[in-house]
Every structure is written in C-alpha cells, then in structure tokens.
N, C-alpha and C. Protein backbone atom coordinates (compact mmCIF):
# COMPACT_ATOMS: atom_id res chain seq x y z
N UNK A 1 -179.44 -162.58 -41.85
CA UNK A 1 -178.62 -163.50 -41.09
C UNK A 1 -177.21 -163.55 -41.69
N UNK A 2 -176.23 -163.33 -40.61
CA UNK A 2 -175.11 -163.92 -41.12
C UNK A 2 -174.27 -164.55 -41.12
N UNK A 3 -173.66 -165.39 -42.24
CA UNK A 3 -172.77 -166.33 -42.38
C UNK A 3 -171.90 -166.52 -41.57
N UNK A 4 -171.13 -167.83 -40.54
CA UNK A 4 -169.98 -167.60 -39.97
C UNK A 4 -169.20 -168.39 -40.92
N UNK A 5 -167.80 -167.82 -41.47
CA UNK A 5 -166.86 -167.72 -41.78
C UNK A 5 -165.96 -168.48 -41.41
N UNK A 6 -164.98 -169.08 -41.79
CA UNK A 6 -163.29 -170.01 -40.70
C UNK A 6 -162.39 -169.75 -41.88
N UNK A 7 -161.55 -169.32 -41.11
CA UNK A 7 -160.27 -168.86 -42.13
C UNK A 7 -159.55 -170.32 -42.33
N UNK A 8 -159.17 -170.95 -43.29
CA UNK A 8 -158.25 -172.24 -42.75
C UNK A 8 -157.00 -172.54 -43.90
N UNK A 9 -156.24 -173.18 -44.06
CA UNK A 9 -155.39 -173.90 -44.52
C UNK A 9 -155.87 -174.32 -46.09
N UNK A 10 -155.67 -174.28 -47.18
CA UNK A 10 -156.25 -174.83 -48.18
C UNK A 10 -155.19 -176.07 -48.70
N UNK A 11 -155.58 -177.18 -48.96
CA UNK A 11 -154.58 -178.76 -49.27
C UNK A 11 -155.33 -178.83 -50.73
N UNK A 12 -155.02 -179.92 -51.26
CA UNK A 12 -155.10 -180.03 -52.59
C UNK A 12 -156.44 -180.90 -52.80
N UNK A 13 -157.25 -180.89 -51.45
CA UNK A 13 -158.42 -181.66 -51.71
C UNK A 13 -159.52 -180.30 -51.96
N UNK A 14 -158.80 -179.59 -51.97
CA UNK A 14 -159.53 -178.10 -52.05
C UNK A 14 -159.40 -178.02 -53.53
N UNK A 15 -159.38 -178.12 -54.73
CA UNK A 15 -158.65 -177.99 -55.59
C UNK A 15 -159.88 -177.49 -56.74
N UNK A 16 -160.92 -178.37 -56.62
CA UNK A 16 -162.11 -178.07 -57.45
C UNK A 16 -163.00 -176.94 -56.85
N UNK A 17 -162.89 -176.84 -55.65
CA UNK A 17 -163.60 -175.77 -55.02
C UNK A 17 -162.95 -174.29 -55.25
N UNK A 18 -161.73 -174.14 -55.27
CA UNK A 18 -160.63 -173.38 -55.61
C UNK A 18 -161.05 -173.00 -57.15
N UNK A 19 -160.74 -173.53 -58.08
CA UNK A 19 -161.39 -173.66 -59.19
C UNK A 19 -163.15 -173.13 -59.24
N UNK A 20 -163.28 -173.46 -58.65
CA UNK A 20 -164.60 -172.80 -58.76
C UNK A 20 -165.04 -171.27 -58.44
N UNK A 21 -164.50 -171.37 -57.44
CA UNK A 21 -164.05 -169.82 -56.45
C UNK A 21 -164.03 -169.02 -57.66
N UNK A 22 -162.52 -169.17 -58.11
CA UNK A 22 -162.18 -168.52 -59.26
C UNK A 22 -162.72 -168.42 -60.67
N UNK A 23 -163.34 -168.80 -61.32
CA UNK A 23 -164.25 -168.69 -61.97
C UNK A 23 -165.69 -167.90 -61.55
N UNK A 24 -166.24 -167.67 -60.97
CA UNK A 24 -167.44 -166.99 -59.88
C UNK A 24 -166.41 -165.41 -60.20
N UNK A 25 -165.98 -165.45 -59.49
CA UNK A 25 -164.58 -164.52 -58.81
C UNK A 25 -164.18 -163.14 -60.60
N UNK A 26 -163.43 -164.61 -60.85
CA UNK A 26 -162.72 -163.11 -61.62
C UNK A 26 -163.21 -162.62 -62.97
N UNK A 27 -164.12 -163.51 -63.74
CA UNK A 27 -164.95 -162.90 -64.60
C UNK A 27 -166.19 -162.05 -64.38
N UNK A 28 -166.48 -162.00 -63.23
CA UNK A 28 -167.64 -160.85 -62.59
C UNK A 28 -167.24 -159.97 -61.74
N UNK A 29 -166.00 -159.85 -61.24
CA UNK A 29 -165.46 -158.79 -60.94
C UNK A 29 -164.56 -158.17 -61.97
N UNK A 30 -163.88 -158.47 -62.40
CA UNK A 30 -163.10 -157.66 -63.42
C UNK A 30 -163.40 -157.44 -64.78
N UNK A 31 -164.66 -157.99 -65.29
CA UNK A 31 -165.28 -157.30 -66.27
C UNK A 31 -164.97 -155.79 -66.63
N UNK A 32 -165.14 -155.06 -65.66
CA UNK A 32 -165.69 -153.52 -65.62
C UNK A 32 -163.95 -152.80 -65.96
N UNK A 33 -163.00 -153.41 -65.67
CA UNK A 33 -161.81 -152.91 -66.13
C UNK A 33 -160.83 -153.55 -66.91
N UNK A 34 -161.60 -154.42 -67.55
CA UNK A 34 -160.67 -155.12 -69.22
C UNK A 34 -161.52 -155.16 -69.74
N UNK A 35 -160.98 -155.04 -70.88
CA UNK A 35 -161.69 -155.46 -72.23
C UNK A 35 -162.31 -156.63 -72.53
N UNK A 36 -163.41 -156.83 -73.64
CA UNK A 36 -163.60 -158.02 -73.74
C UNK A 36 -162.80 -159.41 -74.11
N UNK A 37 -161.67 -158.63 -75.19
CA UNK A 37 -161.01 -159.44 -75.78
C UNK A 37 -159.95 -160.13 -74.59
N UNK A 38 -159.66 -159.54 -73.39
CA UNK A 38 -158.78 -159.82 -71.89
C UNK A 38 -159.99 -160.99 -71.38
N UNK A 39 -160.89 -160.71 -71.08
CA UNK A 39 -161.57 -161.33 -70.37
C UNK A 39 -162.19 -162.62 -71.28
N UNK A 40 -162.29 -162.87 -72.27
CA UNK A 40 -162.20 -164.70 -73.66
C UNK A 40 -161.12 -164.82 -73.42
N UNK A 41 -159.97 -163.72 -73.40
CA UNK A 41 -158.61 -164.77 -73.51
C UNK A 41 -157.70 -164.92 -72.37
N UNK A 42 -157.87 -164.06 -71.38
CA UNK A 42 -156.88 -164.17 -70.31
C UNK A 42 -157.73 -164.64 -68.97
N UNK A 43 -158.59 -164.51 -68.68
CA UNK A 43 -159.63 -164.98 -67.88
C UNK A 43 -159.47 -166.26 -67.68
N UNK A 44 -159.85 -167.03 -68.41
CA UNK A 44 -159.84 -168.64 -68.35
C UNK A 44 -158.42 -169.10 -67.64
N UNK A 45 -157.64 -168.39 -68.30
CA UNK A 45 -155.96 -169.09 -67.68
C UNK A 45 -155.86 -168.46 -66.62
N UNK A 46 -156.24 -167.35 -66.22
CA UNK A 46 -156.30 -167.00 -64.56
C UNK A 46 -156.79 -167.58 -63.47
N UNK A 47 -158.03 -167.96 -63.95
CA UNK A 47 -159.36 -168.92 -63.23
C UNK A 47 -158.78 -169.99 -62.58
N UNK A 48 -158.05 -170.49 -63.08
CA UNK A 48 -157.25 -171.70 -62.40
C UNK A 48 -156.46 -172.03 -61.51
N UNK A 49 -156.94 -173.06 -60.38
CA UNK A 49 -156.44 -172.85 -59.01
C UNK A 49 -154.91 -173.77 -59.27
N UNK A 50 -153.97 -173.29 -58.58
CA UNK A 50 -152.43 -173.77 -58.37
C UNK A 50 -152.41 -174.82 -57.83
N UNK A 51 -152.10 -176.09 -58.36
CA UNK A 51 -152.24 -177.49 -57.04
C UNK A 51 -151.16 -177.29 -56.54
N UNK A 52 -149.77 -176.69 -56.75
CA UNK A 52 -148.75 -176.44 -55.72
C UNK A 52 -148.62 -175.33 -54.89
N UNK A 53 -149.78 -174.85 -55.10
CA UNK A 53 -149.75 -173.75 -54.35
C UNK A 53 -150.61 -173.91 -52.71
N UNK A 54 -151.61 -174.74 -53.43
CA UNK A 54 -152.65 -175.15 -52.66
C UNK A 54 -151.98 -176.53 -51.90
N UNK A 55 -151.05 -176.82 -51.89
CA UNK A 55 -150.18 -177.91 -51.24
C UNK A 55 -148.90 -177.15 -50.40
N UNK A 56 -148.48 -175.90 -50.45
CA UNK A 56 -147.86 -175.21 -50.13
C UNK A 56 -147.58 -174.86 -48.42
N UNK A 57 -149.27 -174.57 -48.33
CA UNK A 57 -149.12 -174.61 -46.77
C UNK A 57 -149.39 -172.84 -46.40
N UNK A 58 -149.23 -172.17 -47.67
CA UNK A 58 -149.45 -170.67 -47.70
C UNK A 58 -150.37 -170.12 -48.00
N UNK A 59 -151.12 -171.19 -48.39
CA UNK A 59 -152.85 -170.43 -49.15
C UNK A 59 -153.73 -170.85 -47.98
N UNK A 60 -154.69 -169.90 -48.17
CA UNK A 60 -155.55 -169.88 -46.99
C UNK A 60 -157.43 -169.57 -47.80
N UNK A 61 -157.84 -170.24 -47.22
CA UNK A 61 -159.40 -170.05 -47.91
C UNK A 61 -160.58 -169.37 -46.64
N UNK A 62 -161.30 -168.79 -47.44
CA UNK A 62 -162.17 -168.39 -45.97
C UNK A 62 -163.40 -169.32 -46.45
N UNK A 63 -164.16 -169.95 -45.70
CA UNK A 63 -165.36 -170.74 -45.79
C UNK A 63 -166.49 -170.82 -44.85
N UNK A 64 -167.78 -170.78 -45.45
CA UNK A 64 -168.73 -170.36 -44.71
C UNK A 64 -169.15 -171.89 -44.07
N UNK A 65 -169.93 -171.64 -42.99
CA UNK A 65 -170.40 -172.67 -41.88
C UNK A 65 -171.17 -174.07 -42.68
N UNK A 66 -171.72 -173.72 -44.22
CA UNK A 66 -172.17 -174.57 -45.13
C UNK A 66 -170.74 -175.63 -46.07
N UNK A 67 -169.66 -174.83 -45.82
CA UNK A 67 -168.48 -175.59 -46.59
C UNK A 67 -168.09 -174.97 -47.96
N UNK A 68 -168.63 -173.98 -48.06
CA UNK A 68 -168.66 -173.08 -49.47
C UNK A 68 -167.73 -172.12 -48.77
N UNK A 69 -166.91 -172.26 -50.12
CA UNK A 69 -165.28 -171.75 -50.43
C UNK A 69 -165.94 -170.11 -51.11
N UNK A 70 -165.53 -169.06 -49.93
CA UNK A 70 -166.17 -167.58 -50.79
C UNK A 70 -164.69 -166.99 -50.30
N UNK A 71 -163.92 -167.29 -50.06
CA UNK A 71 -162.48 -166.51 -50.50
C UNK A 71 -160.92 -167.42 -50.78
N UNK A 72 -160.23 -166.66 -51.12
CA UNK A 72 -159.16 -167.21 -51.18
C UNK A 72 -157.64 -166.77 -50.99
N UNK A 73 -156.24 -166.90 -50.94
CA UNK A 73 -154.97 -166.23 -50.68
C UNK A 73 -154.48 -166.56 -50.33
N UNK A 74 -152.92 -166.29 -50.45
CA UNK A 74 -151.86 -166.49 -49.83
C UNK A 74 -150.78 -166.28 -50.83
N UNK A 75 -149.56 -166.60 -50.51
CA UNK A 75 -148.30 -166.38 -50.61
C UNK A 75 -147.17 -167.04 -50.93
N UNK A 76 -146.30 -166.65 -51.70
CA UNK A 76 -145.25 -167.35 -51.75
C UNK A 76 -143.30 -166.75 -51.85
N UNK A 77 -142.17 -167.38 -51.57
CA UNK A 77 -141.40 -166.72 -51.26
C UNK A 77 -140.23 -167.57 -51.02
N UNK A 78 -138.75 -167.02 -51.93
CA UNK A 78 -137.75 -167.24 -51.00
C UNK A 78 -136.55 -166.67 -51.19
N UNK A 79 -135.49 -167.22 -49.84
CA UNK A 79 -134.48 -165.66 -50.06
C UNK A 79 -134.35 -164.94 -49.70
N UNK A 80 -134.08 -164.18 -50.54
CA UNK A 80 -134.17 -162.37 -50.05
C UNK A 80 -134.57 -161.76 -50.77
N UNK A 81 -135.04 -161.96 -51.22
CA UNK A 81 -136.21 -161.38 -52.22
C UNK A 81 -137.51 -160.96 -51.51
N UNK A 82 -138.56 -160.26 -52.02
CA UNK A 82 -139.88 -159.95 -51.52
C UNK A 82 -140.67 -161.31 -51.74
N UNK A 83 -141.94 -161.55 -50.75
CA UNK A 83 -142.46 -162.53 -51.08
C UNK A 83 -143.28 -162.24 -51.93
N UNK A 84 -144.26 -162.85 -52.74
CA UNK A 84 -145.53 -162.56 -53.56
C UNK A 84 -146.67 -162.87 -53.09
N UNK A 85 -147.47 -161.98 -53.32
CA UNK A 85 -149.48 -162.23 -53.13
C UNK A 85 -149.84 -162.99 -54.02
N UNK A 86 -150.45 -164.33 -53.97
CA UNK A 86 -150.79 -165.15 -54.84
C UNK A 86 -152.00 -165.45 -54.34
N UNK A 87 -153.13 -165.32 -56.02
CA UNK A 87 -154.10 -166.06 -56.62
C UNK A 87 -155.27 -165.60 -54.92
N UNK A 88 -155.50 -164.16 -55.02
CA UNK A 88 -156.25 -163.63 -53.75
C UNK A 88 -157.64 -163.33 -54.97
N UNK A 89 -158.95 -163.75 -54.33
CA UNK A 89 -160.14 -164.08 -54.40
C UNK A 89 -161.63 -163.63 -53.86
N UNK A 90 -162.07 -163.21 -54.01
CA UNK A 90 -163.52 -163.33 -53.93
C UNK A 90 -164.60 -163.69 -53.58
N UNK A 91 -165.21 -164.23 -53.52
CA UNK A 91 -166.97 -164.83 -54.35
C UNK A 91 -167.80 -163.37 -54.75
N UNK A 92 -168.35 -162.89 -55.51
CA UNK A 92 -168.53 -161.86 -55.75
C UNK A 92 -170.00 -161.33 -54.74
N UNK A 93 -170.59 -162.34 -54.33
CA UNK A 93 -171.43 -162.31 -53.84
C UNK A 93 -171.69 -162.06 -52.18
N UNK A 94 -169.79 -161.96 -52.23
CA UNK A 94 -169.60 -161.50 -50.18
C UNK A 94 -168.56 -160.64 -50.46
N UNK A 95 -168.34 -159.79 -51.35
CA UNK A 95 -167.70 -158.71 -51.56
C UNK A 95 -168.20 -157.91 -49.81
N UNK A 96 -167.33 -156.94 -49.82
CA UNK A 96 -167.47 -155.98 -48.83
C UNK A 96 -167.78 -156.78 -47.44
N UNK A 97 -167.04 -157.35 -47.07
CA UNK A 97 -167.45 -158.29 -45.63
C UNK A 97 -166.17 -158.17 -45.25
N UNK A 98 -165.27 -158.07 -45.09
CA UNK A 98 -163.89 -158.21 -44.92
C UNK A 98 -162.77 -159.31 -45.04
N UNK A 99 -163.49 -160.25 -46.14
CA UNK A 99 -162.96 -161.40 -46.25
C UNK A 99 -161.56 -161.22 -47.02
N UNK A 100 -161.46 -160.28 -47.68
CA UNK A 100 -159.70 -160.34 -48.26
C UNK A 100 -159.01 -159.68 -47.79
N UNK A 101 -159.40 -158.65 -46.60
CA UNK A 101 -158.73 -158.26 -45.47
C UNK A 101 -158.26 -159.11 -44.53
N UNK A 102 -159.56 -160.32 -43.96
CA UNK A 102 -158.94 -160.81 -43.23
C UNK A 102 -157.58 -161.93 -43.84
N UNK A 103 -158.36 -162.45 -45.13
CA UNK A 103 -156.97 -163.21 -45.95
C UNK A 103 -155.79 -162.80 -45.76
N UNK A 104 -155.55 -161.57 -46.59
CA UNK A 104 -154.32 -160.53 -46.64
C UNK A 104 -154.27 -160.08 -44.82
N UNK A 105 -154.88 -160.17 -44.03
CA UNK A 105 -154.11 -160.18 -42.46
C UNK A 105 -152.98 -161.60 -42.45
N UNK A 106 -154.30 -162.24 -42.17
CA UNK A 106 -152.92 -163.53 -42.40
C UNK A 106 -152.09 -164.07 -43.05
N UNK A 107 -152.38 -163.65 -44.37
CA UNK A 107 -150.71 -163.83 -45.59
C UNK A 107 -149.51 -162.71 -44.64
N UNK A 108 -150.38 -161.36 -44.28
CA UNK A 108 -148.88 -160.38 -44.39
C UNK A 108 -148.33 -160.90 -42.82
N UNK A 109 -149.39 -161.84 -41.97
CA UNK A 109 -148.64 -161.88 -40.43
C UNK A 109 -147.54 -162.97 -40.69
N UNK A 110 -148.38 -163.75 -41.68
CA UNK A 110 -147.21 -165.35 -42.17
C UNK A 110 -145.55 -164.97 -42.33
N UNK A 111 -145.97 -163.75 -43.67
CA UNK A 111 -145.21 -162.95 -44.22
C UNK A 111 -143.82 -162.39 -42.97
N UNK A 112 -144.08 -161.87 -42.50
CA UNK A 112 -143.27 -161.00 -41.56
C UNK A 112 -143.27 -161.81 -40.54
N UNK A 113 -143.79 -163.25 -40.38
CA UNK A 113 -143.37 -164.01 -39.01
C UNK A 113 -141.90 -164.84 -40.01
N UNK A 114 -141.84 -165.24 -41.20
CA UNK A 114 -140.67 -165.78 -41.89
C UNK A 114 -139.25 -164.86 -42.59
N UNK A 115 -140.17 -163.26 -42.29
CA UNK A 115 -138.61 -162.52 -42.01
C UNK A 115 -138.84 -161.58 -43.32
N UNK A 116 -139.34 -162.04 -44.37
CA UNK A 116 -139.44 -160.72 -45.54
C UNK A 116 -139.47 -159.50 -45.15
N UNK A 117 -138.72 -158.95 -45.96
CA UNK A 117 -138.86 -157.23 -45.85
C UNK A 117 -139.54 -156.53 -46.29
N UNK A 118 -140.09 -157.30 -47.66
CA UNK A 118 -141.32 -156.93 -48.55
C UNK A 118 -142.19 -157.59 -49.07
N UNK A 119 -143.18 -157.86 -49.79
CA UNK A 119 -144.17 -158.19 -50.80
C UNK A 119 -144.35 -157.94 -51.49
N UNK A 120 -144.20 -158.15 -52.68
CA UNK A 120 -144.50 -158.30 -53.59
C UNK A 120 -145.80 -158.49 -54.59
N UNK A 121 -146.83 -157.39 -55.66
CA UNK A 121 -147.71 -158.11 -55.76
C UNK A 121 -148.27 -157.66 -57.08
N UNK A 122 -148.35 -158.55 -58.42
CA UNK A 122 -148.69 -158.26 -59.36
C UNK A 122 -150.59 -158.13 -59.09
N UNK A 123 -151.16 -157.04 -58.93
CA UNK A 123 -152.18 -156.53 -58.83
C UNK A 123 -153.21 -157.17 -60.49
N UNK A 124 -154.92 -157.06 -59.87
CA UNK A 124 -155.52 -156.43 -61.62
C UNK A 124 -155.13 -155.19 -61.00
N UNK A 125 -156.22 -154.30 -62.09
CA UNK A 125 -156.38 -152.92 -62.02
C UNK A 125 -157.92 -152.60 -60.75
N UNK A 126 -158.48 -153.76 -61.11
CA UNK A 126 -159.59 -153.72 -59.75
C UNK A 126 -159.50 -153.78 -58.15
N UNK A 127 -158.25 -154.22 -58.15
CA UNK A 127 -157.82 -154.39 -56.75
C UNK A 127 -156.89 -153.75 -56.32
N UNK A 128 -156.27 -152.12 -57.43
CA UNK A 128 -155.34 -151.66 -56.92
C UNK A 128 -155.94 -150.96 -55.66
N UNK A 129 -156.82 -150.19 -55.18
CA UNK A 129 -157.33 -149.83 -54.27
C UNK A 129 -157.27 -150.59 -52.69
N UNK A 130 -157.77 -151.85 -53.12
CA UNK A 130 -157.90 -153.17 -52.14
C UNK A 130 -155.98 -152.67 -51.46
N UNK A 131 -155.34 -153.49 -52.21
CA UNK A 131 -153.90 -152.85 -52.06
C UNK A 131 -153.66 -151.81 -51.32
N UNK A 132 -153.46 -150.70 -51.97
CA UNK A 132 -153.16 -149.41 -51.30
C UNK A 132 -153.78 -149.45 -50.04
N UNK A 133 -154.82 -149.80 -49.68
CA UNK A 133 -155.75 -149.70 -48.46
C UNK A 133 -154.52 -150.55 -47.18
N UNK A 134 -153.73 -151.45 -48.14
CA UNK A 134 -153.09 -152.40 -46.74
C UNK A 134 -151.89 -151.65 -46.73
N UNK A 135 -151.32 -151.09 -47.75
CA UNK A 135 -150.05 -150.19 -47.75
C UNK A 135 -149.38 -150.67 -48.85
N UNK A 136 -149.74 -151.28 -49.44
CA UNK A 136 -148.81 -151.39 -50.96
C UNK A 136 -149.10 -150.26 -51.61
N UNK A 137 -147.85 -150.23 -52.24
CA UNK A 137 -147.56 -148.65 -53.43
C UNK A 137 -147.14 -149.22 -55.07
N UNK A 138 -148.19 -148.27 -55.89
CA UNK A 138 -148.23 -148.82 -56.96
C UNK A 138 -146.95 -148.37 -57.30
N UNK A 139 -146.34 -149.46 -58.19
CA UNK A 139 -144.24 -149.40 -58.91
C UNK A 139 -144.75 -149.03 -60.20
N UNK A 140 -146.18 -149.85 -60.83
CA UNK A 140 -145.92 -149.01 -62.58
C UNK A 140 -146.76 -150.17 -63.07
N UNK A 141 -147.16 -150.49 -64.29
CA UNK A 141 -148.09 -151.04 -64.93
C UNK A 141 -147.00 -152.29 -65.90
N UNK A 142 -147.40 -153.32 -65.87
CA UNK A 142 -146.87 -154.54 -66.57
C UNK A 142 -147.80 -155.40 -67.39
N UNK A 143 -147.28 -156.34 -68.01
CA UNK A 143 -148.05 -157.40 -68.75
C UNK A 143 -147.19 -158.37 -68.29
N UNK A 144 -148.43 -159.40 -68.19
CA UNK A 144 -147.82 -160.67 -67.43
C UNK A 144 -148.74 -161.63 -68.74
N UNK A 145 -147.31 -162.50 -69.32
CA UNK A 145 -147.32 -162.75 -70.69
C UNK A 145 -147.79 -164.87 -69.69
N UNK A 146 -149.22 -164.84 -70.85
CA UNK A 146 -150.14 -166.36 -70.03
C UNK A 146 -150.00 -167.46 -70.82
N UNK A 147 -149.67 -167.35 -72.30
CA UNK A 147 -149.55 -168.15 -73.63
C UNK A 147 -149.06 -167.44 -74.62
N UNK A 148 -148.40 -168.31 -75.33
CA UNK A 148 -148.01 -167.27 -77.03
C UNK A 148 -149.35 -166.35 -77.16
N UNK A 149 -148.99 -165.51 -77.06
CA UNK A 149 -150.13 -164.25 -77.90
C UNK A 149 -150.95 -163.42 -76.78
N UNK A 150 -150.51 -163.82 -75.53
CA UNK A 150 -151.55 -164.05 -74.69
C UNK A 150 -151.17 -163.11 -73.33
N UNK A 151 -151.65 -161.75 -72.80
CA UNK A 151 -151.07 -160.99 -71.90
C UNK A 151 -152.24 -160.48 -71.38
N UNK A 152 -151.74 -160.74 -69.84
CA UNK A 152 -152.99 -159.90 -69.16
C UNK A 152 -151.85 -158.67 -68.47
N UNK A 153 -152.69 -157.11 -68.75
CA UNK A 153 -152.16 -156.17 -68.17
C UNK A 153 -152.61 -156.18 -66.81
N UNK A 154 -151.43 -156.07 -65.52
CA UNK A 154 -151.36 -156.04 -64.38
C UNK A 154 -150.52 -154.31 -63.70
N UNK A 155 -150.29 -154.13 -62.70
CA UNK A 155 -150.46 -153.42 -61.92
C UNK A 155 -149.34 -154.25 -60.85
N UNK A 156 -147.91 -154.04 -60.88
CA UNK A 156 -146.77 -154.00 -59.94
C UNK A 156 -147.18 -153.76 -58.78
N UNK A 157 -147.14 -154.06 -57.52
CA UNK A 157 -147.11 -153.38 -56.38
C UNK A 157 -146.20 -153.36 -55.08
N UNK A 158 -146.17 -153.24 -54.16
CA UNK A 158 -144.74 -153.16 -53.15
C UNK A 158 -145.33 -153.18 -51.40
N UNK A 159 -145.49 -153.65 -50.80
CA UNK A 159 -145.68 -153.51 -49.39
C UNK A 159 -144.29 -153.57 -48.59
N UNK A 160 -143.62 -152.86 -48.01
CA UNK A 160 -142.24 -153.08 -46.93
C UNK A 160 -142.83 -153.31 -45.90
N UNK A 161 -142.23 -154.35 -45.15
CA UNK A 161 -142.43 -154.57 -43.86
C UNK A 161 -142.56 -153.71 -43.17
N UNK A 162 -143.23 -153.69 -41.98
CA UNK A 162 -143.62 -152.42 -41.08
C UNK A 162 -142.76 -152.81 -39.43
C-alpha cells in the first residue's frame, strides 16, 4: 500500500518535526561517505532545523496522509545573486519515491517564478548525483566551517536558469 503524500508550506510549528526529519535523515544516509570523525562532529550541527527558514515561506515539507514529516526543502535568496538549496531531506525510509524531486520541482519553479538566473547549492558528497540529475554542475569541493575546529566537506554546485 501506498502512502499519499501533500507537498505543503513548512511554519515554525513544524519545527520539532523538522528536527526530527533531520536527524532520521542525515546520519543514515551519509554515513557511507564521511568519516566517522564528520559524522560525531558535524552531523549533530547539521541535523538542525532553521526556525527562520522554516518561517520564511520557502521551505516546503512533503507529508504523509498520517502527518509524518518524510521530506524536506527549499530555498533562499536575494539580489542578484544565485539563490541557495537549503537544508533538502529525506526520511531514509522513502528514499527512491520521488520525494526530493518533487521538493526540488517546487523550490526550482519558486526559484525562476522570482527571477534568479541561478542556484546555488552547497551539496554532501551523497547527493551530488541527486543534483546533476536536475542539472546542477559540480564548481569544485569546499569546507563549510560549523564551529571552531569544526568543517564539514561539501560539494559547490550551480543550476542556471533554463
């Protein structure tokens, strides 16, 4: 049997569920391409859902017909600058369903309905694939510095408007 799904709006009453998501999410998926010492120390500070982000109006959650939060995404941006892919999600347990496709549909339609030319998107290394699949092109490999001492290696990426 399967789950029906609703893509919706995420507000800040979402906030523990978000949190939760993420925790589920990125220590059982990205195990397999960091180290252990990444995943005790940079993990935890990733895990954590944005309350301004999630007040934003740009994040979007997918949720099943029970009220359980199994994805997450969206965006942020201003200027003229590229926008950014922010804090895109999981549940590890509905992998392969098309739930961060359909996310990333509606971040990049948001995206290009407010005029960006590009996107922007500090990748892991597990989702460079996910990426490339929508048309982002890998720019080069970074560290995105989380606390004194404290760097998770990421993966630059680039989508231009189409």
């Amino acid at each position: 049997m399967t789950e029906a799904l609703t893509l919706r709006h995420a507000t800040l009453a979402d906030l523990a569920a978000v949190d939760d998501l993420l925790g589920r999410s990125f220590p059982r998926i990205l195990s397999r391409d960091y180290p252990p010492s990444i995943m005790v120390m940079a993990i935890p500070l990733l895990s954590r859902a944005r309350p301004e982000l999630l007040a934003s109006g740009r994040y979007h959650l997918a949720v099943t017909d029970q009220g359980r939060v199994v994805g997450a995404g969206g965006w942020s941006g201003r200027g003229q600058g590229p926008a950014q892919v922010r804090h895109v999600a999981t549940d590890p347990s509905h992998l392969r369903r098309g739930i961060g496709r359909a996310l990333m549909g509606r971040v990049l339609a948001e995206v290009a309905a407010a005029g960006f030319a590009a996107m922007d998107c500090l990748s892991t290394r597990t989702a460079v694939p996910f990426y490339e699949s929508l048309g982002f092109e890998v720019l080069g490999r970074v560290e995105i510095g989380l606390a004194p001492g404290i760097v998770f290696p990421a993966v630059r990426m680039l989508r231009r408007a189409r």
